[in-house]
Protein backbone atom coordinates (compact mmCIF):
# COMPACT_ATOMS: atom_id res chain seq x y z
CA UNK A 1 12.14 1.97 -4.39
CA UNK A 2 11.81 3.34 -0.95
CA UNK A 3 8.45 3.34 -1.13
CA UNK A 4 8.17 -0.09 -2.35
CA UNK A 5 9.85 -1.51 0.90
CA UNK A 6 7.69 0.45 3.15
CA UNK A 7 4.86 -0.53 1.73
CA UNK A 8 5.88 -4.30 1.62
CA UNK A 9 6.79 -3.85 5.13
CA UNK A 10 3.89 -2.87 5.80
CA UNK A 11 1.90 -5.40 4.11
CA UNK A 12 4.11 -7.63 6.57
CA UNK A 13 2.70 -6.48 9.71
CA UNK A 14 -0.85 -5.99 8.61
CA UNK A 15 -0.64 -9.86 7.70
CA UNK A 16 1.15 -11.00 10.72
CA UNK A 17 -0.34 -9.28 13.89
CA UNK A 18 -2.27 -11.83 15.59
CA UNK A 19 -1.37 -10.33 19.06
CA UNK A 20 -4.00 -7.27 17.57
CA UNK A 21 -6.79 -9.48 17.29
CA UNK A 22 -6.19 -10.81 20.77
CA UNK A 23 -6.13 -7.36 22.77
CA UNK A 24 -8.38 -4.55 23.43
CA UNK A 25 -6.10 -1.83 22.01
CA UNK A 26 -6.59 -0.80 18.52
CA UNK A 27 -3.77 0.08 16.40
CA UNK A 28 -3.36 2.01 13.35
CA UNK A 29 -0.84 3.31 10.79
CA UNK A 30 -1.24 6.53 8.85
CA UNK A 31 -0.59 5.27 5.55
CA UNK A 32 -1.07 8.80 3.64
CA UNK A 33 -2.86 12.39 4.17
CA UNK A 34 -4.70 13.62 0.76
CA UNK A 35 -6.29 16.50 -0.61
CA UNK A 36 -9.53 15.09 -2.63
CA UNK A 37 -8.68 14.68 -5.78
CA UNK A 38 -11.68 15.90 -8.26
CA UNK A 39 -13.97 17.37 -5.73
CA UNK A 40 -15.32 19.89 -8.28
CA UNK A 41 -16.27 17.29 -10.86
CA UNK A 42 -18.61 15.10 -8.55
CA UNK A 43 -21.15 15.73 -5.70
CA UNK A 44 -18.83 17.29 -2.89
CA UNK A 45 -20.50 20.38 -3.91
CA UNK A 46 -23.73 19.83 -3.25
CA UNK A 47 -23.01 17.65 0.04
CA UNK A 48 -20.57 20.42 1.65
CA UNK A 49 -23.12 21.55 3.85
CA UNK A 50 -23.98 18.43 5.50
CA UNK A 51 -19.67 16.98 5.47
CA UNK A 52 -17.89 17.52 8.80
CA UNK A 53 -14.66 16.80 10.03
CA UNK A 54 -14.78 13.36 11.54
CA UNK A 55 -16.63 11.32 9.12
CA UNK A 56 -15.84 8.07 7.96
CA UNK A 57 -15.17 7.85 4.26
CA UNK A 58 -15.22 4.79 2.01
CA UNK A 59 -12.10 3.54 -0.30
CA UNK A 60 -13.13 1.79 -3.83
CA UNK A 61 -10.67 0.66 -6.04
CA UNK A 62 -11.24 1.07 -9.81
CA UNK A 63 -8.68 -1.31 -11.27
CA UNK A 64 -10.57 -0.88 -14.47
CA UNK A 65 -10.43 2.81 -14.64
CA UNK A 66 -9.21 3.99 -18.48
CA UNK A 67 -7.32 6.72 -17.03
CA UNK A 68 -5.57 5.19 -13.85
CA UNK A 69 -5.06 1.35 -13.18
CA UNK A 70 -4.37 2.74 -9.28
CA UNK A 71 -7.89 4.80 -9.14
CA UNK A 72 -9.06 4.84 -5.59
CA UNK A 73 -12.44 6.38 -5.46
CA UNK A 74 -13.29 8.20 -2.09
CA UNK A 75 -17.33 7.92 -1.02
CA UNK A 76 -18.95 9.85 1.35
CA UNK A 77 -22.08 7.70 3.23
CA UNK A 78 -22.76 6.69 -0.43
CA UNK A 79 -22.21 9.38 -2.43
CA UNK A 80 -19.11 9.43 -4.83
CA UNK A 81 -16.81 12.93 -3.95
CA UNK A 82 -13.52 12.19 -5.64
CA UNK A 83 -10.74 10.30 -5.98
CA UNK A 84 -7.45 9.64 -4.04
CA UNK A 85 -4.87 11.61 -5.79
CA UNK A 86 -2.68 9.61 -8.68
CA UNK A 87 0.39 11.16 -7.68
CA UNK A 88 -0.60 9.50 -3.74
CA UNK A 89 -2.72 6.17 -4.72
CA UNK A 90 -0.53 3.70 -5.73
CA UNK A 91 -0.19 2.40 -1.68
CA UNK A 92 -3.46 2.74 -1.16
CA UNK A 93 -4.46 0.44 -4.19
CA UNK A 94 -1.59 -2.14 -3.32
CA UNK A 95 -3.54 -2.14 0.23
CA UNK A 96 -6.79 -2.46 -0.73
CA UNK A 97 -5.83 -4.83 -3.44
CA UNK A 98 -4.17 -6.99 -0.65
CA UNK A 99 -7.73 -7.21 1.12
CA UNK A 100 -6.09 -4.43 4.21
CA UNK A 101 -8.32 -3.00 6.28
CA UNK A 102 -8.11 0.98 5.59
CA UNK A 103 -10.25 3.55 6.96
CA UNK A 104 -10.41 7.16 5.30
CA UNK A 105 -11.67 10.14 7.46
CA UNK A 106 -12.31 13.70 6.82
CA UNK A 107 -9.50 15.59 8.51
CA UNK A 108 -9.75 19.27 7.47
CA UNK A 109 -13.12 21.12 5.30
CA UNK A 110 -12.08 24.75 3.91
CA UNK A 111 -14.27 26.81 2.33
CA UNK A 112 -11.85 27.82 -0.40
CA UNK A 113 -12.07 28.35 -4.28
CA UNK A 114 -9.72 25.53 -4.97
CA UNK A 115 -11.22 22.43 -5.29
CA UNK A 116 -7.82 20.78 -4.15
CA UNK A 117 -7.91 22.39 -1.13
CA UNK A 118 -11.25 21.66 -0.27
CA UNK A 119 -11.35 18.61 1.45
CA UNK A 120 -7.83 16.95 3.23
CA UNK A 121 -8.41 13.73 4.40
CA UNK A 122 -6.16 10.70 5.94
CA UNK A 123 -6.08 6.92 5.48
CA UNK A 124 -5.21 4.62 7.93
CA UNK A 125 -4.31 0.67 8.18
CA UNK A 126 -5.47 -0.73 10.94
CA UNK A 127 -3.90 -4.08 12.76
């Protein structure tokens, strides 16, 4: 339920700060900070070499997905690597389903043998 309200609150702000749009300084909320979710089951692997820490990612919902009505798919300059975790999405869809502007970035690569720990990256509102 906690949640719930912060994400509402949330919502409220995102919707209601014209003073943003009128200034110069940029402002944004860390909504979450993810591993990638199904990294070994797309193209992450053969894109590692060219990912670095930095890089814009892009946020799709899936509303249709059979397997989670919250799926958040994670791009990387085109190229599908995963998917927001479903234990972590369900803000993230209510966002994006509200037409917020989120940005995604790479925040930490690891070579490991654990997909899950792979890629960690963060998503951010902005107002």
């Amino acid at each position: 339920m906690v949640k719930i309200k912060i994400l509402l609150f949330l919502c409220a702000i995102v919707s209601s700060c014209a003073w943003a749009e009128q200034t110069d300084v940029e402002v944004k909320i860390l909504v979450q900070s993810s591993p990638l979710a199904g990294f070994q089951y797309h193209e992450g692997k053969e894109l590692w070499p060219q990912m670095q820490v930095g890089d814009a990612l892009t946020l799709k919902r899936e509303p249709d997905n059979k397997h989670d009505r919250n799926a958040v798919r994670v791009e990387w300059q085109g190229h599908m690597l995963g998917y927001v975790p479903r234990a972590d999405n369900t803000a993230v869809a209510r966002f994006l389903d509200r037409g917020a502007k989120l940005e995604a970035r790479i925040v930490r690569l690891q070579d490991s043998r654990n997909p899950w720990e792979r890629v960690l990256f963060e998503v951010y509102v902005g107002l």
